[in-house]
C-alpha atoms as a PDB file:
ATOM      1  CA  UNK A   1     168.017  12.215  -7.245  1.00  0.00           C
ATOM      2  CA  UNK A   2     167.713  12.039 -11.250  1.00  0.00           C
ATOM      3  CA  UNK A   3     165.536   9.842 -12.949  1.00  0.00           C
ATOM      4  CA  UNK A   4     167.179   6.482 -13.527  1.00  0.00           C
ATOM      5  CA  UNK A   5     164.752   4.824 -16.266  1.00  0.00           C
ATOM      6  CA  UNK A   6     167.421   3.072 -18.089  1.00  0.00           C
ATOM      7  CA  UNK A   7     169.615   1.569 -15.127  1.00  0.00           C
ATOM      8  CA  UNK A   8     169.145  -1.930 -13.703  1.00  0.00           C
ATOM      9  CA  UNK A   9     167.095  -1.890 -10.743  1.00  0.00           C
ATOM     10  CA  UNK A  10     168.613  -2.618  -7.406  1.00  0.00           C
ATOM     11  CA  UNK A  11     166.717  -3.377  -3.819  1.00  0.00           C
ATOM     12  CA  UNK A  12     169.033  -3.002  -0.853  1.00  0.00           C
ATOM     13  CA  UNK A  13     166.355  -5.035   1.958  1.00  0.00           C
ATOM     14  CA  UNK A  14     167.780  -3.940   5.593  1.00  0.00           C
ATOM     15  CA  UNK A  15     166.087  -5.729   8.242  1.00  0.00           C
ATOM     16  CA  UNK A  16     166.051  -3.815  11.573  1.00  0.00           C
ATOM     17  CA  UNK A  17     165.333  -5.361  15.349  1.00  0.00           C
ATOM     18  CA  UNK A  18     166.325  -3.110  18.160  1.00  0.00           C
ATOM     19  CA  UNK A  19     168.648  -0.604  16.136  1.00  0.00           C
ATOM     20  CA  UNK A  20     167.450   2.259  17.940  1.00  0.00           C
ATOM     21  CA  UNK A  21     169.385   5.096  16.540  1.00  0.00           C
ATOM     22  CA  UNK A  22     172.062   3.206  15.093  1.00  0.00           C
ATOM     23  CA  UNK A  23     169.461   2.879  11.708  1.00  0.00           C
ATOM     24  CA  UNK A  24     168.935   6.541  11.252  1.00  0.00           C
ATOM     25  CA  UNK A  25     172.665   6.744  10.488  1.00  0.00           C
ATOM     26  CA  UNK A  26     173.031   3.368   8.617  1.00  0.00           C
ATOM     27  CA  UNK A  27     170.215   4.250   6.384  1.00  0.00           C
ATOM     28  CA  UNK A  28     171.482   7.659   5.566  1.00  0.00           C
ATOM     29  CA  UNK A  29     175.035   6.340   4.843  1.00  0.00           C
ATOM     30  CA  UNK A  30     173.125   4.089   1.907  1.00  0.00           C
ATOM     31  CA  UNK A  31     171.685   6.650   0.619  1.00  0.00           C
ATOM     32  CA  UNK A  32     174.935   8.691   0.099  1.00  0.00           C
ATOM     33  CA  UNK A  33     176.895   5.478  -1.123  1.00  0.00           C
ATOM     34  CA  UNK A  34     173.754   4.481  -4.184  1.00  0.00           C
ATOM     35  CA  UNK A  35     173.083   7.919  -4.850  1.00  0.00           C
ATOM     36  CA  UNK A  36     176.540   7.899  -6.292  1.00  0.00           C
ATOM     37  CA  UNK A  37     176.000   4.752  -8.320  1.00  0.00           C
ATOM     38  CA  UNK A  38     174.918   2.865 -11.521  1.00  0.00           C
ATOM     39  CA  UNK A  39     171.528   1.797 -10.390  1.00  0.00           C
ATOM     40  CA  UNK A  40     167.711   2.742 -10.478  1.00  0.00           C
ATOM     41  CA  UNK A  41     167.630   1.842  -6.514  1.00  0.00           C
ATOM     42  CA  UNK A  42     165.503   1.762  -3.946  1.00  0.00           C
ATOM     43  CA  UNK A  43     165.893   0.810   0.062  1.00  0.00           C
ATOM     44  CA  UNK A  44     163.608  -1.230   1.694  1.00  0.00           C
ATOM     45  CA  UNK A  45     163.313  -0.780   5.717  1.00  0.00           C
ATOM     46  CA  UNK A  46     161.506  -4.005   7.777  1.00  0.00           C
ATOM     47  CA  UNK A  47     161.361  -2.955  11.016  1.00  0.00           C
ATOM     48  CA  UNK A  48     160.759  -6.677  12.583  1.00  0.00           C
ATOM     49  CA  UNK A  49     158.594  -5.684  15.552  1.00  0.00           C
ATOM     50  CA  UNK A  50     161.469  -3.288  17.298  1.00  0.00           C
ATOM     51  CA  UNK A  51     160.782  -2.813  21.006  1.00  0.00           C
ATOM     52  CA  UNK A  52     163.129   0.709  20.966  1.00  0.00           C
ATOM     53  CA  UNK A  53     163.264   3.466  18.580  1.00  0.00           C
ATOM     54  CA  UNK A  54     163.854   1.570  15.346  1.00  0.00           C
ATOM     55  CA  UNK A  55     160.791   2.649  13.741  1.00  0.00           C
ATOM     56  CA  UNK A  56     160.866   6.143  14.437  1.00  0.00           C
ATOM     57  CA  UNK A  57     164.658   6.381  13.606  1.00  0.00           C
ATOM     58  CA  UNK A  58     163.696   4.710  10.138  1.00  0.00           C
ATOM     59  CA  UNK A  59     161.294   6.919   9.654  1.00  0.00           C
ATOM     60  CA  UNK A  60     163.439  10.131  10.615  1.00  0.00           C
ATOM     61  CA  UNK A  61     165.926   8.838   8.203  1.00  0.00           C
ATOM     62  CA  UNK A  62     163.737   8.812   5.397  1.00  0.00           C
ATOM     63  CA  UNK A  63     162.094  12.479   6.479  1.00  0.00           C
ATOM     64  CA  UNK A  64     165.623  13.428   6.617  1.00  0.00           C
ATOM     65  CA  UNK A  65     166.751  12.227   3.213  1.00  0.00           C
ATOM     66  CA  UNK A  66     164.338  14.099   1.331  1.00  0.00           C
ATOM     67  CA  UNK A  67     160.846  11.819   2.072  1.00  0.00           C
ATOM     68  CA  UNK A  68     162.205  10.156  -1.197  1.00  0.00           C
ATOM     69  CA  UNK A  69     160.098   7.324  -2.698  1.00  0.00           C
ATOM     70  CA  UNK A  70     163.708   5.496  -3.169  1.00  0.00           C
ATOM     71  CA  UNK A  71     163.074   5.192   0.799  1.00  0.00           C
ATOM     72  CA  UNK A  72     160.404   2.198   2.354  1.00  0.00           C
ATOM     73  CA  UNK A  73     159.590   1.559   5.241  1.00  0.00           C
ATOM     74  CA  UNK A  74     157.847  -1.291   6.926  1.00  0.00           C
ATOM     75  CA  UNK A  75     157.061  -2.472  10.100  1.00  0.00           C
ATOM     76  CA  UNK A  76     154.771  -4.831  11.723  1.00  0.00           C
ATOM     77  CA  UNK A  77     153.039  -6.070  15.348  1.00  0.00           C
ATOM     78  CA  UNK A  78     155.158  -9.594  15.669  1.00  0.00           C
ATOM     79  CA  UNK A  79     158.438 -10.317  15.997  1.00  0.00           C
ATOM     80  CA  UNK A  80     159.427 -13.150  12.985  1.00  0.00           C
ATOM     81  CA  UNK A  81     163.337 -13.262  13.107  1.00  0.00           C
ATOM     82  CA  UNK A  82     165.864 -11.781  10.923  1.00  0.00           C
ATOM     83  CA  UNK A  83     165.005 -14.390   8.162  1.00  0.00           C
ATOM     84  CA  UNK A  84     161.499 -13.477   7.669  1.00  0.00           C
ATOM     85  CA  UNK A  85     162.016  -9.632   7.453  1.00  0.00           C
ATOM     86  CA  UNK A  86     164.424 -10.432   4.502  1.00  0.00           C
ATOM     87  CA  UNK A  87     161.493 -12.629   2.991  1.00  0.00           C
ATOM     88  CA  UNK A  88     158.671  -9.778   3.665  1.00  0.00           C
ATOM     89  CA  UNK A  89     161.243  -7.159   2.260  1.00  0.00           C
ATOM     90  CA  UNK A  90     162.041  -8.770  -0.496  1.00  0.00           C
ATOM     91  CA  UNK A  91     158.059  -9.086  -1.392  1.00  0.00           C
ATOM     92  CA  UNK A  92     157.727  -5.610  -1.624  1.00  0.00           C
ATOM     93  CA  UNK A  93     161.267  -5.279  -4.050  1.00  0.00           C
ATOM     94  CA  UNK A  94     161.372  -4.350  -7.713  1.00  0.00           C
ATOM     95  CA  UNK A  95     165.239  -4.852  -8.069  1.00  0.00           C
ATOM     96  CA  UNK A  96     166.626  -7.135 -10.738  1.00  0.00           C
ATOM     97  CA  UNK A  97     169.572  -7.039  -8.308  1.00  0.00           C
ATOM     98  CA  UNK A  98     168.883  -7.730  -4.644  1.00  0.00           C
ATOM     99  CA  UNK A  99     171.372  -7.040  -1.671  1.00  0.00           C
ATOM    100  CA  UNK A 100     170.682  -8.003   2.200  1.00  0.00           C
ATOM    101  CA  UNK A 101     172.653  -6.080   4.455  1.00  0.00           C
ATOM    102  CA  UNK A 102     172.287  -4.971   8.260  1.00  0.00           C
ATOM    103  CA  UNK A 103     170.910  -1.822   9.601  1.00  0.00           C
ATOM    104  CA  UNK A 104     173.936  -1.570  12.232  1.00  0.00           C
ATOM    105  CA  UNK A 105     176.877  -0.033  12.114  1.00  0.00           C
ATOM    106  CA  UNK A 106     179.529  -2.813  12.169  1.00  0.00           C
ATOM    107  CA  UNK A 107     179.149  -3.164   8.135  1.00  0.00           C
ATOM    108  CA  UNK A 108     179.674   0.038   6.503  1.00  0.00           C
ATOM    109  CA  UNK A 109     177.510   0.764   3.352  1.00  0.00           C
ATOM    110  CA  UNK A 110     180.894   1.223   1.306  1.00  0.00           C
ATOM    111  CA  UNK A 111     180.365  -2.799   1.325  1.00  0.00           C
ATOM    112  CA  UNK A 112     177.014  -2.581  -0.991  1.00  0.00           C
ATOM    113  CA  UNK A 113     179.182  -1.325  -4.044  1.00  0.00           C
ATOM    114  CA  UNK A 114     182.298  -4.357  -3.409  1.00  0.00           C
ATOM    115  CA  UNK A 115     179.705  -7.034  -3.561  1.00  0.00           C
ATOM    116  CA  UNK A 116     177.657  -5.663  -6.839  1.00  0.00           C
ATOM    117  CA  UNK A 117     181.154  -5.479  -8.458  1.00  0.00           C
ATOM    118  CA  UNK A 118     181.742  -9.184  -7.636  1.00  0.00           C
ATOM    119  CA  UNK A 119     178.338 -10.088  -8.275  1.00  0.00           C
ATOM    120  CA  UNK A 120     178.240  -8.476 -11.648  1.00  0.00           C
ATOM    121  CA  UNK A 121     182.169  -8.872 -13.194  1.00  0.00           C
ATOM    122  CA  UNK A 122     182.059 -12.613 -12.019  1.00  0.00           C
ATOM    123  CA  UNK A 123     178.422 -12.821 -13.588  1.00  0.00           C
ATOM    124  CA  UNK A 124     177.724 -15.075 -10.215  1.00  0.00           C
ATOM    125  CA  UNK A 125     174.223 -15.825  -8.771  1.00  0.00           C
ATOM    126  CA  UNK A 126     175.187 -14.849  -5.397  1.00  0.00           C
ATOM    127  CA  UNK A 127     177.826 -12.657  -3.595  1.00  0.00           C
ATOM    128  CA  UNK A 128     178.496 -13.101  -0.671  1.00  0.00           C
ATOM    129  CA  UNK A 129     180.481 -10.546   2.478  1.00  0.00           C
ATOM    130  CA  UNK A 130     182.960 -13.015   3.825  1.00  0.00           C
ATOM    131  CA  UNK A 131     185.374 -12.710   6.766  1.00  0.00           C
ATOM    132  CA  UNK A 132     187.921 -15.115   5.706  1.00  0.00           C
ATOM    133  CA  UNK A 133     188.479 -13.015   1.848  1.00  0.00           C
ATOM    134  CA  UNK A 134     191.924 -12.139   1.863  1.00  0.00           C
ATOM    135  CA  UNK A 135     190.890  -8.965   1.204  1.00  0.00           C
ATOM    136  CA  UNK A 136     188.577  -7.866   4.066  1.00  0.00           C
ATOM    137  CA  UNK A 137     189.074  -5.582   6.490  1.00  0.00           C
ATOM    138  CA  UNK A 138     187.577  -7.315   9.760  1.00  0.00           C
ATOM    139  CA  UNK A 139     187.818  -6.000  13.589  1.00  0.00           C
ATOM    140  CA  UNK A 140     187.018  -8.922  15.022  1.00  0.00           C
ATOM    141  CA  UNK A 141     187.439 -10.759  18.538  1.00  0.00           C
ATOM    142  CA  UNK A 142     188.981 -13.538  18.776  1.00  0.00           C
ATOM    143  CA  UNK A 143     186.435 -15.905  21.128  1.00  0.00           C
ATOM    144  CA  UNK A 144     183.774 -14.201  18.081  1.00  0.00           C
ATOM    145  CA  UNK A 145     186.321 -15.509  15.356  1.00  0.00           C
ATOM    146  CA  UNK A 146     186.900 -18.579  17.019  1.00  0.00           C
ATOM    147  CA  UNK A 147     183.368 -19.484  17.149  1.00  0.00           C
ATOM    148  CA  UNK A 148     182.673 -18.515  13.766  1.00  0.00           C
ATOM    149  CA  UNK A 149     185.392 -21.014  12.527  1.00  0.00           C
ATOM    150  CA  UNK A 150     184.308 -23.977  14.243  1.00  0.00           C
ATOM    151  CA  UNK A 151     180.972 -23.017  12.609  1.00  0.00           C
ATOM    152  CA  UNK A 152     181.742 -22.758   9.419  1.00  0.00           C
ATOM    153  CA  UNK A 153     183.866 -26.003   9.962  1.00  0.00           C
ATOM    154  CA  UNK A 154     180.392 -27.988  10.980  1.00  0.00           C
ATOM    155  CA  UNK A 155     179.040 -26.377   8.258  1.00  0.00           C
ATOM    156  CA  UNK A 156     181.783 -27.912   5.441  1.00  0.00           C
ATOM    157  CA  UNK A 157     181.446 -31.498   7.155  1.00  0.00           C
ATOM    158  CA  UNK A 158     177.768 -31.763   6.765  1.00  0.00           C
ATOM    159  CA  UNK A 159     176.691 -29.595   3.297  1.00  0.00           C
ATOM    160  CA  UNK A 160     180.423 -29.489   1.809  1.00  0.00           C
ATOM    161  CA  UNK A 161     179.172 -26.156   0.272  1.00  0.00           C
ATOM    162  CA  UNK A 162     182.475 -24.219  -1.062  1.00  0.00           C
ATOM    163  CA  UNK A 163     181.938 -21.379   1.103  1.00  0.00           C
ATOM    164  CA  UNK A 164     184.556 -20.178   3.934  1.00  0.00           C
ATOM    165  CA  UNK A 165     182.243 -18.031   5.746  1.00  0.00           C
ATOM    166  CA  UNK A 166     177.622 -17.993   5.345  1.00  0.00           C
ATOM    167  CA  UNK A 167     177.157 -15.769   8.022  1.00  0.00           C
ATOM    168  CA  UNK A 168     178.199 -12.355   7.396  1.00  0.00           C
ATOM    169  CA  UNK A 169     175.031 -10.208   6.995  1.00  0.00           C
ATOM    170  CA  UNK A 170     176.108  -8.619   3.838  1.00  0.00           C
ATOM    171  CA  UNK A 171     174.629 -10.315  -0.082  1.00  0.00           C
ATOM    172  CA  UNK A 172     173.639  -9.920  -3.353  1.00  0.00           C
ATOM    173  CA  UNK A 173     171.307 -12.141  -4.941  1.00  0.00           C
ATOM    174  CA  UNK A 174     170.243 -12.086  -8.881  1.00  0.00           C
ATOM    175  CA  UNK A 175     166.807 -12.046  -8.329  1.00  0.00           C
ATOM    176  CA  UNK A 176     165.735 -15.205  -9.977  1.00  0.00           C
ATOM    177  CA  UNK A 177     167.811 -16.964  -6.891  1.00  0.00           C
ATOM    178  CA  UNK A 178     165.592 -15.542  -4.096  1.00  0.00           C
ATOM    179  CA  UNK A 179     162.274 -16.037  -6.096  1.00  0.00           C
ATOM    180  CA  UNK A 180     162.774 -19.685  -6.479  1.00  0.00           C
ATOM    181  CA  UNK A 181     164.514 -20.446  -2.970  1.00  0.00           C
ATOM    182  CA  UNK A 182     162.273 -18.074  -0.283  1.00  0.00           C
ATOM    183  CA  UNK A 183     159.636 -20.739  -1.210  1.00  0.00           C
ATOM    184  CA  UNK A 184     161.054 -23.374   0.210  1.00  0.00           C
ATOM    185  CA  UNK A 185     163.040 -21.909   3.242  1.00  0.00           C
ATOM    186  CA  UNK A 186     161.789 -22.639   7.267  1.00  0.00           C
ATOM    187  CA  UNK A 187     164.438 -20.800   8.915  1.00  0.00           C
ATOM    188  CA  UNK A 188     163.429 -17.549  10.260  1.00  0.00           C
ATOM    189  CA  UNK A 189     166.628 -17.038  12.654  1.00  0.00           C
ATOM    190  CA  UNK A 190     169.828 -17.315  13.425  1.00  0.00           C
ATOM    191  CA  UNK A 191     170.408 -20.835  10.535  1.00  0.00           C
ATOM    192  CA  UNK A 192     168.894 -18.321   7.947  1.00  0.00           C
ATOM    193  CA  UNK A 193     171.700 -17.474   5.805  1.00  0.00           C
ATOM    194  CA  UNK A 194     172.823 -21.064   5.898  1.00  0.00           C
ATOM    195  CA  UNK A 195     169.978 -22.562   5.095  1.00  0.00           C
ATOM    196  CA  UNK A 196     169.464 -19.902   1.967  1.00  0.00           C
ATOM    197  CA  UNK A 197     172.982 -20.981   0.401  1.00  0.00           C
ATOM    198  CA  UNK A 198     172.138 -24.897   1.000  1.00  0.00           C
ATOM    199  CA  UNK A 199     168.792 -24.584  -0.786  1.00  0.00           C
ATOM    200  CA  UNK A 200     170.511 -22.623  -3.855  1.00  0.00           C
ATOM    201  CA  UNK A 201     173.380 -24.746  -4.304  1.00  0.00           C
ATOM    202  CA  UNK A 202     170.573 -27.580  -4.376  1.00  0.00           C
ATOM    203  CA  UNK A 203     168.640 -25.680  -6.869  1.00  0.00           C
ATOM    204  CA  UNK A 204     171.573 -25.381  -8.876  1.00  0.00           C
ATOM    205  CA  UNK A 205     173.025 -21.643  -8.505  1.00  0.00           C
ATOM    206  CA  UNK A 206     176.205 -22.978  -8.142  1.00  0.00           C
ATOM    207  CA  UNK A 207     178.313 -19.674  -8.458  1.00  0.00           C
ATOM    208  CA  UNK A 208     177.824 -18.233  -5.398  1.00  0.00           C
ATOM    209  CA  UNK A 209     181.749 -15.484  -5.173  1.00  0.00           C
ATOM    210  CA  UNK A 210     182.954 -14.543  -1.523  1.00  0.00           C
ATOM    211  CA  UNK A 211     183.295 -10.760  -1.381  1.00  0.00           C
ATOM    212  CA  UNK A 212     185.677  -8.852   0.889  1.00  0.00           C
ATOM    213  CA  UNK A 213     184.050  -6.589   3.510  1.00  0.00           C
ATOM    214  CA  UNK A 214     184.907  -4.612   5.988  1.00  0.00           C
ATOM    215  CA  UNK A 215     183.452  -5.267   9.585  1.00  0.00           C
ATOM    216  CA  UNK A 216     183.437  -3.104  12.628  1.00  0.00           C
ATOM    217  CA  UNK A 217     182.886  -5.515  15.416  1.00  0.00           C
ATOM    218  CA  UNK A 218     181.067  -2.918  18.012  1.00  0.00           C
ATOM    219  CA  UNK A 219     181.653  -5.053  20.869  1.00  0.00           C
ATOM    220  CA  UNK A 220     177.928  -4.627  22.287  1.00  0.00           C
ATOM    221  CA  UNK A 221     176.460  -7.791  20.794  1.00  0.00           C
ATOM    222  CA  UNK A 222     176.847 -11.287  22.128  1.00  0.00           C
ATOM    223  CA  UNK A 223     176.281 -14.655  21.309  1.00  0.00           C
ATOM    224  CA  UNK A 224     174.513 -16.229  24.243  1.00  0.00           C
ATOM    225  CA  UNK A 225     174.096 -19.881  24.989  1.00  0.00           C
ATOM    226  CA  UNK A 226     170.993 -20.271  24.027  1.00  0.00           C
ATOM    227  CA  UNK A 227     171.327 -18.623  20.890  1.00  0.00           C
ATOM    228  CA  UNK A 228     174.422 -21.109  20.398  1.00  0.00           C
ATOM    229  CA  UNK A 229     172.218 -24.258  20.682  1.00  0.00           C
ATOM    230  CA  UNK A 230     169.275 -22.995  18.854  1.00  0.00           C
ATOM    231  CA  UNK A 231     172.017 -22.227  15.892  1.00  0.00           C
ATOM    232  CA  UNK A 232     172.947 -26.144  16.263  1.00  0.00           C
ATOM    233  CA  UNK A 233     169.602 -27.405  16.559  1.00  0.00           C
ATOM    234  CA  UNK A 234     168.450 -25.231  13.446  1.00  0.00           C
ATOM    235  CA  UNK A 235     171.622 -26.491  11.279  1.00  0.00           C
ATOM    236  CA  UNK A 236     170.805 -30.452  11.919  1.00  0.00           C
ATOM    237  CA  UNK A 237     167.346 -29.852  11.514  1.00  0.00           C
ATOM    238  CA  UNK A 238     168.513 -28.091   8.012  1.00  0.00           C
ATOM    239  CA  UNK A 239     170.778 -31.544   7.075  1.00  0.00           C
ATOM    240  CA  UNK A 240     168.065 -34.127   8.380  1.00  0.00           C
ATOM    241  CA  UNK A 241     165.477 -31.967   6.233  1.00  0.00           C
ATOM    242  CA  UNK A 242     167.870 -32.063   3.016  1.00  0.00           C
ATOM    243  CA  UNK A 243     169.173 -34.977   3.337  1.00  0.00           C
ATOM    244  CA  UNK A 244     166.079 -37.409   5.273  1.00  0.00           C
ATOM    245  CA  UNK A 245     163.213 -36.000   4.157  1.00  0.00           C
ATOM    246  CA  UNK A 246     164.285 -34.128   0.431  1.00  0.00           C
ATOM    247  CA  UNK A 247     162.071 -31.419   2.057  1.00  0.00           C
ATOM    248  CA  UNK A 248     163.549 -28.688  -0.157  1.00  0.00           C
ATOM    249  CA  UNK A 249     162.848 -30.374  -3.214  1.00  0.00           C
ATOM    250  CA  UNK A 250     159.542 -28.779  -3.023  1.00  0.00           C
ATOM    251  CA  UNK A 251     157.785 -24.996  -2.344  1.00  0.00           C
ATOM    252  CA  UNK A 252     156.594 -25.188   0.905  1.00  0.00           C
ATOM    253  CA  UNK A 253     155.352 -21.483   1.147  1.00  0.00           C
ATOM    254  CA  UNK A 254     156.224 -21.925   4.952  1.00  0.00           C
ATOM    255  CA  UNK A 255     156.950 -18.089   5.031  1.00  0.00           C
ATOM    256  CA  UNK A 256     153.917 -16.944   3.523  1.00  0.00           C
ATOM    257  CA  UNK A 257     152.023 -18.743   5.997  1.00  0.00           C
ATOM    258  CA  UNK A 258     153.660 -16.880   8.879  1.00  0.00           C
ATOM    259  CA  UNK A 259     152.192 -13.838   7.551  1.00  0.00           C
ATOM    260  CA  UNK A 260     148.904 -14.696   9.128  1.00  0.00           C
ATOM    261  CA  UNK A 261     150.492 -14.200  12.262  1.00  0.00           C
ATOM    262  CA  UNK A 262     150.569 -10.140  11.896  1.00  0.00           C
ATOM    263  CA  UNK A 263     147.978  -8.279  13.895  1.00  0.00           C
ATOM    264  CA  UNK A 264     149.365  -4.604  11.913  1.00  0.00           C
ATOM    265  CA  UNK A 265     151.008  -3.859   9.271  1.00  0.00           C
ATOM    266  CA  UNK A 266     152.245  -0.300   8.778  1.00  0.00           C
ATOM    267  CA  UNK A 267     153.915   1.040   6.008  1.00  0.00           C
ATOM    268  CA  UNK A 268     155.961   4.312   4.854  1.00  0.00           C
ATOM    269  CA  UNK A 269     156.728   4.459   1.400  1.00  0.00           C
END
């Protein structure tokens, strides 16, 4: 991997919660898509408390990559939700250019380079994967797409944010958007990505492009019902919060406080 002084710097953050092996392979299919690409990068691993082989898969990656310093890991005792590894990932980033993505399978790293070309040709503050581009490639079910739709339908009706689809786990951020917006999120799970784009279209980054992707549905996941009505009860609470008490007008530092909670922290950089 040549020295890449001159490039922009790019931080792919890939949270990781019960991946088991599936994040030895996603990681290593990263590494083959940036290697190939315009960017000083680097990949940053938060294992969020994994109760399988996540950690030792991430690490086996890296070993298996070359031990490269473009490669961290970290992990810690607690389990904090999807929304706080991004926030404790992106802490440890030195990317002008930031991109969340998954550490599964059903979003193929090929997806990383689509949404820095949006990001970057459309000069936009965010870009985002979306389902509903016309020119994604999605294998998807249909009770999966169905609830999705009637989501993202909720979502227009109370926030009218011009976005067709906030949920895809696939975006790139200028950096400036995430330092001023982390501050003020509360959302750790599953209302994460929605509450991110409310609070940045509040804060003015109004040119937030949908991205095609391409999404393997692996069929292995489900949405349970009482992830469904946590999902509801996070989204009013984000409108009542907005809109009530003009909560995100203001840094809260609510996710720095939750790093208090950590009994370890273990890194592998």
């Amino acid at each position: 991997m040549n020295s890449s002084t001159n490039l922009q710097k790019l931080s792919v953050v890939v949270p990781a919660y019960n991946k088991d092996t599936e994040v030895f392979q996603s990681i290593s299919q990263m590494v083959n898509q940036l290697k190939h690409m315009p960017y000083d990068w680097e990949i940053i691993v938060v294992d969020d408390a994994s109760r399988d082989k996540t950690l030792r898969e991430a690490v086996k990656s890296k070993r298996f990559n070359g031990n490269s310093e473009r490669i961290k890991i970290y992990s810690y005792d607690l389990n904090q939700g999807k929304g706080f590894a991004l926030y404790y990932g992106f802490t440890k980033s030195q990317g002008d250019t930031i991109v969340f993505t998954d550490s599964d399978l059903d979003l193929p790293a090929t997806n990383i380079s689509t949404l820095l070309s949006y990001l970057t040709k459309n000069s936009a503050d965010v870009a985002i994967g979306s389902k509903r581009h016309k020119l994604s490639k999605v294998n998807y079910p249909f009770l999966r797409k169905l609830q999705s739709k009637a989501y993202q339908i909720l979502i227009h009706l109370l926030f009218k944010l011009n976005i067709s689809d906030t949920q895809v786990g696939a975006k790139a951020f200028r950096r400036e958007v995430l330092d001023n917006t982390f501050p003020r999120l509360v959302v750790k799970t599953f209302a994460f990505d929605l509450e991110l784009m409310v609070v940045a279209s509040l804060l003015g980054y109004k040119k937030i492009i949908e991205a095609p992707i391409t999404l393997n549905y692996n069929f292995s996941s489900t949405i349970h019902l009482q992830s469904v009505i946590k999902i509801l009860q996070d989204t009013i609470a984000i409108y009542y919060r907005k809109n009530f008490l003009k909560f995100y007008d203001y840094d809260q530092g609510s996710f720095e406080k939750a790093k208090s909670h950590f009994a370890v922290e273990k890194s592998f950089v």
